[in-house]
N, C-alpha and C. Protein backbone atom coordinates (compact mmCIF):
# COMPACT_ATOMS: atom_id res chain seq x y z
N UNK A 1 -5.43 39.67 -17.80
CA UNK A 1 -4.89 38.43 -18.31
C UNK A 1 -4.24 37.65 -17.16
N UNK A 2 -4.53 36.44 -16.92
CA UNK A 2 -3.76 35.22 -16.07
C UNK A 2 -2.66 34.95 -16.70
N UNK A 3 -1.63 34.66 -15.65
CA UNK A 3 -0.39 34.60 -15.70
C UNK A 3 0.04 33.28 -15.22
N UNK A 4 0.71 32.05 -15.84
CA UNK A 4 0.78 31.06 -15.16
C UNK A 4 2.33 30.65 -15.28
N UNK A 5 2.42 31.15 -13.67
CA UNK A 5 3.80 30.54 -13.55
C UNK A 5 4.64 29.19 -14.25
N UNK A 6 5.59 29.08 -14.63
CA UNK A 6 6.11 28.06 -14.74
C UNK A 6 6.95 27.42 -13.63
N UNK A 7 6.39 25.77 -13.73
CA UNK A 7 6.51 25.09 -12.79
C UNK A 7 8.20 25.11 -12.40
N UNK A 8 8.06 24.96 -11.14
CA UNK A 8 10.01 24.54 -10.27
C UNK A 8 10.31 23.22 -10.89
N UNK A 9 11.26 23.68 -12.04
CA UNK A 9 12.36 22.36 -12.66
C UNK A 9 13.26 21.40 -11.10
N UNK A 10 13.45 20.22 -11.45
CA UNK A 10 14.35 19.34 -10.71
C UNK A 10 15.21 20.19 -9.94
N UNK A 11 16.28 20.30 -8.69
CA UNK A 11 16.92 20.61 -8.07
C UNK A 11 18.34 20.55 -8.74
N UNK A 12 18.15 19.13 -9.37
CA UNK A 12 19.44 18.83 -9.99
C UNK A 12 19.16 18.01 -10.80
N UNK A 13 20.67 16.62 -11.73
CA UNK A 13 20.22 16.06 -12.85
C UNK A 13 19.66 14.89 -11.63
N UNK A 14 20.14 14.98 -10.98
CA UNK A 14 19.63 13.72 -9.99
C UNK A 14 18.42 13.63 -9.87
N UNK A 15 17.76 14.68 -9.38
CA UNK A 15 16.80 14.99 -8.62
C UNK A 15 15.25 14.86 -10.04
N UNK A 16 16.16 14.92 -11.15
CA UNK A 16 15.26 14.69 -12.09
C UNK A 16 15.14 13.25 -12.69
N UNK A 17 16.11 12.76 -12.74
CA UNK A 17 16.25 11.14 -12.83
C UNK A 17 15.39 10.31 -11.55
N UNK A 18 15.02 10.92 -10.53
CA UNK A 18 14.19 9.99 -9.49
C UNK A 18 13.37 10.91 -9.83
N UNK A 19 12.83 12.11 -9.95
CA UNK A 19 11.55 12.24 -10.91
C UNK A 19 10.96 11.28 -11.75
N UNK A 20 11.51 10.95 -12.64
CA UNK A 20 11.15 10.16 -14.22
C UNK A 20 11.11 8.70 -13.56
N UNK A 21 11.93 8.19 -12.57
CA UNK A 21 11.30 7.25 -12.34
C UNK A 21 10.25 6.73 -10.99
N UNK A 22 9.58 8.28 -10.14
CA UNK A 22 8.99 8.03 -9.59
C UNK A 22 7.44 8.13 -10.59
N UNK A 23 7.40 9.07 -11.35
CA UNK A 23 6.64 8.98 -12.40
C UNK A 23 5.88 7.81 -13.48
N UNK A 24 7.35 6.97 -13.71
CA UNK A 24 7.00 5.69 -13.85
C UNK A 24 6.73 4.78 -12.98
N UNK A 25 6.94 5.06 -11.95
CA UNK A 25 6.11 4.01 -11.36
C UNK A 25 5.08 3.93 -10.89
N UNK A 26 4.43 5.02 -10.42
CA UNK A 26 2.97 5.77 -10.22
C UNK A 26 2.29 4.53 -11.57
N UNK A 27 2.83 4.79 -12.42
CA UNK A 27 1.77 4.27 -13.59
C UNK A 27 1.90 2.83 -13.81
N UNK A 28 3.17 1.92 -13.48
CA UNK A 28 3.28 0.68 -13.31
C UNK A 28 2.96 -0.10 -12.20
N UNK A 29 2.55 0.77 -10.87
CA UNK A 29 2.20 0.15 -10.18
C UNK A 29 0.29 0.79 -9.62
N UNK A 30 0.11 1.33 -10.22
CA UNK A 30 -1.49 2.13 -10.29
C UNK A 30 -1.70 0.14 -11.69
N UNK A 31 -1.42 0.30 -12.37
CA UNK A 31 -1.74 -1.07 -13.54
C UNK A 31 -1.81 -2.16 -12.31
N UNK A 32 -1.06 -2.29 -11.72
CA UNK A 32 -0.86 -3.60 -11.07
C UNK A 32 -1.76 -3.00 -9.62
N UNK A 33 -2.10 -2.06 -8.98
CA UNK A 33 -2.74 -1.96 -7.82
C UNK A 33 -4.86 -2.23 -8.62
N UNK A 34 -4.53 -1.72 -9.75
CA UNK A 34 -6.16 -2.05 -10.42
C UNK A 34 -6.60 -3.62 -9.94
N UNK A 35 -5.69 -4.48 -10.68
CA UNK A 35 -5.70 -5.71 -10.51
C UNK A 35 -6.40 -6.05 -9.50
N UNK A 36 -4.77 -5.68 -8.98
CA UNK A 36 -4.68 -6.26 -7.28
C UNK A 36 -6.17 -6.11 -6.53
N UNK A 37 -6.13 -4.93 -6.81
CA UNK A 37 -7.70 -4.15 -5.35
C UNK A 37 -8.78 -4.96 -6.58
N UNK A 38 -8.72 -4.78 -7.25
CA UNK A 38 -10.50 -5.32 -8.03
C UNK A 38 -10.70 -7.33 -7.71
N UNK A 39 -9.60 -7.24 -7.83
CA UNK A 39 -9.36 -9.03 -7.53
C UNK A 39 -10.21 -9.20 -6.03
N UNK A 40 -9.35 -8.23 -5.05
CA UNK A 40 -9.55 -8.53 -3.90
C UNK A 40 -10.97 -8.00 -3.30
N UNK A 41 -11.47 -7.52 -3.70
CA UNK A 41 -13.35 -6.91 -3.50
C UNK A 41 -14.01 -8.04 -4.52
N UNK A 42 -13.56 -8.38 -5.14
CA UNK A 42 -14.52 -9.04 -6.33
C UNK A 42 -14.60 -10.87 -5.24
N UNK A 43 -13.42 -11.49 -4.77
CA UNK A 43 -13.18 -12.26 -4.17
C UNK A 43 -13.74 -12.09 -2.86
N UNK A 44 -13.46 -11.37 -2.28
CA UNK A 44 -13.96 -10.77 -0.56
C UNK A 44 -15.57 -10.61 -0.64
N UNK A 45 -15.85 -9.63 -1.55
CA UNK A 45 -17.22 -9.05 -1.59
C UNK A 45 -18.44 -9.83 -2.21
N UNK A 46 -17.58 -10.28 -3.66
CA UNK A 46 -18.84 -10.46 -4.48
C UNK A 46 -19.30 -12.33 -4.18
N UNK A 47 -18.06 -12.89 -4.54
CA UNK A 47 -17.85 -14.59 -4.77
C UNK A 47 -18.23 -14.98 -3.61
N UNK A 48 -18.80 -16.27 -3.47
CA UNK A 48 -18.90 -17.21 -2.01
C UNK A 48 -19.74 -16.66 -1.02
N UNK A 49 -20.68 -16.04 -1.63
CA UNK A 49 -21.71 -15.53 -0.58
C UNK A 49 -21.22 -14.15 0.12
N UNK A 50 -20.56 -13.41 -0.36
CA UNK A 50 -20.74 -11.88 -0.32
C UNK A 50 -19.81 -11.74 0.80
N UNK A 51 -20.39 -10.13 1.14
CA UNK A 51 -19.61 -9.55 2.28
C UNK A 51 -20.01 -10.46 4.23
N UNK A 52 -21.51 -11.29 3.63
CA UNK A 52 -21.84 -12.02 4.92
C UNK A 52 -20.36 -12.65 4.97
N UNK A 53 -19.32 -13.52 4.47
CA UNK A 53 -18.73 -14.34 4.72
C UNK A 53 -17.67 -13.78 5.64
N UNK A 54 -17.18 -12.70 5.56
CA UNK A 54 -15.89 -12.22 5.77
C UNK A 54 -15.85 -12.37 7.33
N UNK A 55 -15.03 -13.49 7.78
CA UNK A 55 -14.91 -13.54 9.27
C UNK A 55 -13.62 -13.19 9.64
N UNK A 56 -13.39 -13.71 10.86
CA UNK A 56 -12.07 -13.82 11.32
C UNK A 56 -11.55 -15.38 10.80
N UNK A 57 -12.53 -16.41 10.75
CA UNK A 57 -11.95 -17.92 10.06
C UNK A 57 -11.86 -17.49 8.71
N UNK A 58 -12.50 -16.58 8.48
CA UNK A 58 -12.57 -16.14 6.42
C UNK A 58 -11.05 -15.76 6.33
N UNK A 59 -10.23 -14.75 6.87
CA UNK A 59 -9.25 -14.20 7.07
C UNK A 59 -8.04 -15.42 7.53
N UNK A 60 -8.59 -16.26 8.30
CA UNK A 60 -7.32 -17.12 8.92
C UNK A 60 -7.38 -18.30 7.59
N UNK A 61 -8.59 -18.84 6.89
CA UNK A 61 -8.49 -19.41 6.27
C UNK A 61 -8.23 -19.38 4.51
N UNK A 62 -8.22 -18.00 4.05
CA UNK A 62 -7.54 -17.33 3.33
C UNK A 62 -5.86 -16.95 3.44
N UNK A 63 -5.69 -16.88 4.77
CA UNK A 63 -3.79 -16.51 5.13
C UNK A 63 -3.69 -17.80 4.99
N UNK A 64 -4.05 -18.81 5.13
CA UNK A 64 -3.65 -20.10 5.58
C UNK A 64 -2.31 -20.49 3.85
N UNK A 65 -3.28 -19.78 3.11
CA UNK A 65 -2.88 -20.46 1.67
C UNK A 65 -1.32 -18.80 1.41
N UNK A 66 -0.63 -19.67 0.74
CA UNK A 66 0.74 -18.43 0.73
C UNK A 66 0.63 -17.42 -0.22
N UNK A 67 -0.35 -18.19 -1.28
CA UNK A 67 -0.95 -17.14 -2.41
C UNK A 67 -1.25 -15.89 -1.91
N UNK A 68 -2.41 -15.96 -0.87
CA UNK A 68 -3.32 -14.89 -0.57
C UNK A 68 -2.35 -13.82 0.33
N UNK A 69 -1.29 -14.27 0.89
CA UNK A 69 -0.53 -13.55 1.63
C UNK A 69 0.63 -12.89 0.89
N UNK A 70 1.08 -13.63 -0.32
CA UNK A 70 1.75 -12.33 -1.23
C UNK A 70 0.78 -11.82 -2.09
N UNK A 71 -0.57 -12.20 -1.84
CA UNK A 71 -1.44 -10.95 -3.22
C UNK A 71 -1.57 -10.09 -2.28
N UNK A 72 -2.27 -10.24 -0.67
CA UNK A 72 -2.27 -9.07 -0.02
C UNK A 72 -1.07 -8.48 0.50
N UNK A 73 0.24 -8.98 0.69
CA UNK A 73 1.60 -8.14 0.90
C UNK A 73 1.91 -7.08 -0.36
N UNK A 74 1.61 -7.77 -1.42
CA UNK A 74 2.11 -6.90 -2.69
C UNK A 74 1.26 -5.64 -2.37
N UNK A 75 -0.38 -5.80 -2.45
CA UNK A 75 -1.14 -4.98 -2.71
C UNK A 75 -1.13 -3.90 -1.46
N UNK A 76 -0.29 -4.30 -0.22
CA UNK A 76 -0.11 -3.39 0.47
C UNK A 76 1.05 -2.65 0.25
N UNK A 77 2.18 -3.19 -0.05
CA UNK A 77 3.48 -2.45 -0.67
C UNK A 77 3.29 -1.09 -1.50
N UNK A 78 2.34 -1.86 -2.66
CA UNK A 78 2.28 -1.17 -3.98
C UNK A 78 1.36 0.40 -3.59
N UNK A 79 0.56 -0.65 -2.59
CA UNK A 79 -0.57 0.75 -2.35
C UNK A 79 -0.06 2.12 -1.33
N UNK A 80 1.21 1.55 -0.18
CA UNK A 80 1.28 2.54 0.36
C UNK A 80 2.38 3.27 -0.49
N UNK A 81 3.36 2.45 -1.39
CA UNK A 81 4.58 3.18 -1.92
C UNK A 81 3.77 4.37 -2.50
N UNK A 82 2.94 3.83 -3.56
CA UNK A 82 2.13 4.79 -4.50
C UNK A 82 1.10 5.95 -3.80
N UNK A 83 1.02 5.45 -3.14
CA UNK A 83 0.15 6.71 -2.26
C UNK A 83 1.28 7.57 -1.57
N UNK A 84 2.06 7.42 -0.55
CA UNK A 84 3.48 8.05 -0.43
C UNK A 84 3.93 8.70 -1.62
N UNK A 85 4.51 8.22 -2.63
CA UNK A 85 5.00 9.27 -3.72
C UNK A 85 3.90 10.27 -4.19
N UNK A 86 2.72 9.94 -4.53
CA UNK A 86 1.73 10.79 -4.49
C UNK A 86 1.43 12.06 -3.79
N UNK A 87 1.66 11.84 -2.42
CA UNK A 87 1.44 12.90 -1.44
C UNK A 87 3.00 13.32 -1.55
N UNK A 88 3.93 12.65 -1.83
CA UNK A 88 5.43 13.48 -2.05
C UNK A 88 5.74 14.79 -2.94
N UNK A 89 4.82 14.13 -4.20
CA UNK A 89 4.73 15.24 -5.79
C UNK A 89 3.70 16.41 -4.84
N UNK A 90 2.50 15.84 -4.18
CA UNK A 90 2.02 17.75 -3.48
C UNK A 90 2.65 18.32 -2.92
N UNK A 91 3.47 17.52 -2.26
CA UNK A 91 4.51 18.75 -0.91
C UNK A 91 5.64 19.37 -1.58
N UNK A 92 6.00 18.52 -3.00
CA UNK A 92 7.11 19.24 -4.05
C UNK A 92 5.97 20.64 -4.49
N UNK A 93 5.10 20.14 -4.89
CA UNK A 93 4.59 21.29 -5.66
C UNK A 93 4.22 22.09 -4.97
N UNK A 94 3.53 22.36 -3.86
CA UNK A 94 2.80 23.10 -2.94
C UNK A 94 3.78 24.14 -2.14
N UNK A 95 4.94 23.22 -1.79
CA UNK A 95 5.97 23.82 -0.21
C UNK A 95 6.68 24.49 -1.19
N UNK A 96 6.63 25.82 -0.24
CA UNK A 96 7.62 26.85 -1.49
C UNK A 96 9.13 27.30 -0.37
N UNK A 97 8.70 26.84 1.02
CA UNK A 97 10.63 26.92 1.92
C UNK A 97 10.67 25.57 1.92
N UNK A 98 12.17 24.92 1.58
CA UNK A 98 12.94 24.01 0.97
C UNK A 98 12.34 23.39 2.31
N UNK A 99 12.98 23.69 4.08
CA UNK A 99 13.07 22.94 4.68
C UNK A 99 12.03 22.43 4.87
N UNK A 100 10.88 23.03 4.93
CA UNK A 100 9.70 22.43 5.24
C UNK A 100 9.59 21.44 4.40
N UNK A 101 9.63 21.50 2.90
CA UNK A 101 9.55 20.77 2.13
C UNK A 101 10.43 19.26 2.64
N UNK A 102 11.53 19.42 2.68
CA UNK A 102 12.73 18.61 3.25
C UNK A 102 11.84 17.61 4.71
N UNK A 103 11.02 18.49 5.52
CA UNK A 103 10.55 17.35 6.58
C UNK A 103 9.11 17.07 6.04
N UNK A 104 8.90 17.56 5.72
CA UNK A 104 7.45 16.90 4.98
C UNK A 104 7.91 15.51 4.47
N UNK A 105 8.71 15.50 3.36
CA UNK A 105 9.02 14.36 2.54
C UNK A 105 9.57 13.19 3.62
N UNK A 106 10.67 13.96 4.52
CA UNK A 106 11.11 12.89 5.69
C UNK A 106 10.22 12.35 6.02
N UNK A 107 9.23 12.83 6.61
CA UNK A 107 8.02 12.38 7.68
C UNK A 107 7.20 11.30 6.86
N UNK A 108 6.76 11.72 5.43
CA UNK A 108 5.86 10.81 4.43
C UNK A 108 6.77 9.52 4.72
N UNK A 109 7.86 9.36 4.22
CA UNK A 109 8.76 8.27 4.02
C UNK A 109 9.20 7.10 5.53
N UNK A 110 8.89 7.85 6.24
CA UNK A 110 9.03 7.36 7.38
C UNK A 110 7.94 6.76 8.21
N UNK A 111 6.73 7.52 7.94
CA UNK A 111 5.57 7.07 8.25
C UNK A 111 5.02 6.07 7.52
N UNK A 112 5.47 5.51 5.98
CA UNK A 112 5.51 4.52 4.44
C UNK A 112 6.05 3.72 5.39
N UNK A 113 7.36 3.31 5.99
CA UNK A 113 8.52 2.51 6.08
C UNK A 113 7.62 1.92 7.30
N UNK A 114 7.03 2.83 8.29
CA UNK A 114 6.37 2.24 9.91
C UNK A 114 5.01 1.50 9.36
N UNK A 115 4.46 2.20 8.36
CA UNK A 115 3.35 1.37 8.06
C UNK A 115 3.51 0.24 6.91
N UNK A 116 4.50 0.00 6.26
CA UNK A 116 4.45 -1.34 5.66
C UNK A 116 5.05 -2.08 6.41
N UNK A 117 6.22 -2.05 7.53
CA UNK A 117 6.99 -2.66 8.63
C UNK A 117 6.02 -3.33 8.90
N UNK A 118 4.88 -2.90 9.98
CA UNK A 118 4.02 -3.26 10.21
C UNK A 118 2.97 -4.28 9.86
N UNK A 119 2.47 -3.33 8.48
CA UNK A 119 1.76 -4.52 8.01
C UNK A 119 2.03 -5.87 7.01
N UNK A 120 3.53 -5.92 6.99
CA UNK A 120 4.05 -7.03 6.41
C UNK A 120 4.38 -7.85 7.38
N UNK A 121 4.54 -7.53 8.78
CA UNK A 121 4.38 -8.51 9.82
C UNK A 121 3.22 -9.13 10.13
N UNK A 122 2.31 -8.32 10.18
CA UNK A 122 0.94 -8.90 10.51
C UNK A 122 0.54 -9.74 9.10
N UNK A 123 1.20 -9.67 7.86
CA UNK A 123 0.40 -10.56 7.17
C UNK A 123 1.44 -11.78 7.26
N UNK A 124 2.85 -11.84 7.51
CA UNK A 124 3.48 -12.85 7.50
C UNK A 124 3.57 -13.52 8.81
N UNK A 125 3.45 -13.02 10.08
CA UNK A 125 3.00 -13.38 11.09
C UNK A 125 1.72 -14.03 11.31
N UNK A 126 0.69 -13.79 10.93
CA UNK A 126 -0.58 -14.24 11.23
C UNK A 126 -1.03 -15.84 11.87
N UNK A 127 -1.22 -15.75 12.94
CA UNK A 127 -1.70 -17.14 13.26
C UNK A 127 -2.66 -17.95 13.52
N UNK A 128 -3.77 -17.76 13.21
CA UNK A 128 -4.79 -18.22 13.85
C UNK A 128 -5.17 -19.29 15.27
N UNK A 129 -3.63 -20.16 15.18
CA UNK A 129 -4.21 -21.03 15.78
C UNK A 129 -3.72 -20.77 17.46
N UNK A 130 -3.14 -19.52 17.26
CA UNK A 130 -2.77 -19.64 18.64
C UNK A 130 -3.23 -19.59 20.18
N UNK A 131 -4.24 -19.24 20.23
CA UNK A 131 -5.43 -19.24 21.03
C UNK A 131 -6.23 -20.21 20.85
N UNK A 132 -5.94 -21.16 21.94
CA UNK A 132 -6.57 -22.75 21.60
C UNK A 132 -8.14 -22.65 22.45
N UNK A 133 -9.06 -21.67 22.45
CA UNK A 133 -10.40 -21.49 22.56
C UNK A 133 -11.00 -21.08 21.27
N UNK A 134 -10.20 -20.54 20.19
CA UNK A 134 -10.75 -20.09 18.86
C UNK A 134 -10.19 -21.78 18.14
N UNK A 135 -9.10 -21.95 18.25
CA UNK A 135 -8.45 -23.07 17.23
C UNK A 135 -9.55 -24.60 16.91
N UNK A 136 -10.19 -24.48 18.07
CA UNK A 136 -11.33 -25.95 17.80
C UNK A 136 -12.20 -25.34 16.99
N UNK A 137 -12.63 -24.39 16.92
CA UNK A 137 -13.62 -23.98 15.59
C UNK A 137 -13.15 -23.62 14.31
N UNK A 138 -11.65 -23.23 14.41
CA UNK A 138 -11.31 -23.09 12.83
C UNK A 138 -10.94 -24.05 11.72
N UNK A 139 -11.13 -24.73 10.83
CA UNK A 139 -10.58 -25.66 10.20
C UNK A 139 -9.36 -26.02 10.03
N UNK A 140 -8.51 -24.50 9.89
CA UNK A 140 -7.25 -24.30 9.27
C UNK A 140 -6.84 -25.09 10.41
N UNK A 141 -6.56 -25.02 11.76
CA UNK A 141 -6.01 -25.40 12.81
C UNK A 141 -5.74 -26.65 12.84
N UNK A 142 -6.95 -27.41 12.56
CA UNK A 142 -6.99 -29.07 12.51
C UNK A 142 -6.15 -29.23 11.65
C-alpha cells in the first residue's frame, strides 16, 4: 500500500495569510495574463499582415502610442510576478532544509525585481528616434 505524506502546513499564521493570497493571485492575474498574451499574438501575429510586419519601426511605432506601453508593461509585470511565485510554491514544496529553501526564494525574488527593473526601463525608455541614420525612415520621428 502507498503512503502519502501529508503536505508541510504554513510556518506560521503569517506565512499562511501570504499563502492565500499568493494563491489568489496566481488566478487573478493568470485571467488577466490570458488577455493580455492572446491580445498581443493576435495583434503582432495575426492582424496587419502577420508576423512579416514585425520590425524595429513596427516596435517604435507601436511604443510610440502610451497604450501599447502599459499593455506591454502590465503584461510583463503580471507575467514575471506569476511565474516567480510559481517557481516559489516548487522550492516550498520540493526543498526539505529550510536554508536552502530560504536562498532559493531570495534568489527567485531578486532575479523578478532585476528582470522587471529592467524591462520596465526599456519599455518606458524606448526611443526610436535617437539615432538620426534610422530616424529619416521612421514615421514616428517626423
Amino acid at each position: 500500500m502507498v503512503v502519502i505524506e501529508t503536505p508541510r502546513s504554513p510556518r506560521s499564521r503569517k506565512a499562511a495569510k501570504f499563502e492565500r493570497w499568493g494563491w489568489l493571485y496566481m488566478r487573478i492575474s493568470g485571467m488577466f495574463l490570458l488577455v493580455l498574451i492572446f491580445g498581443h499574438l493576435i495583434i503582432n501575429l495575426v492582424m496587419n499582415g502577420g508576423i512579416t510586419q514585425i520590425s524595429f519601426a513596427f516596435v517604435a511605432g507601436k511604443w510610440a502610442d502610451p497604450f501599447w506601453k502599459i499593455w506591454d508593461g502590465l503584461m510583463l509585470w503580471l507575467a514575471l510576478i506569476h511565474g516567480t511565485n510559481g517557481m516559489r510554491t516548487i522550492v516550498n514544496d520540493y526543498t526539505e532544509r529550510e536554508t536552502l529553501r530560504k536562498v532559493l526564494n531570495y534568489t527567485l525574488w531578486v532575479v523578478c525585481a532585476s528582470l522587471i527593473i529592467l524591462g520596465t526601463l526599456v519599455v518606458t525608455t524606448f526611443d526610436p528616434c535617437v539615432d538620426s541614420s534610422v530616424s529619416h525612415t521612421l514615421s514616428v520621428c517626423k
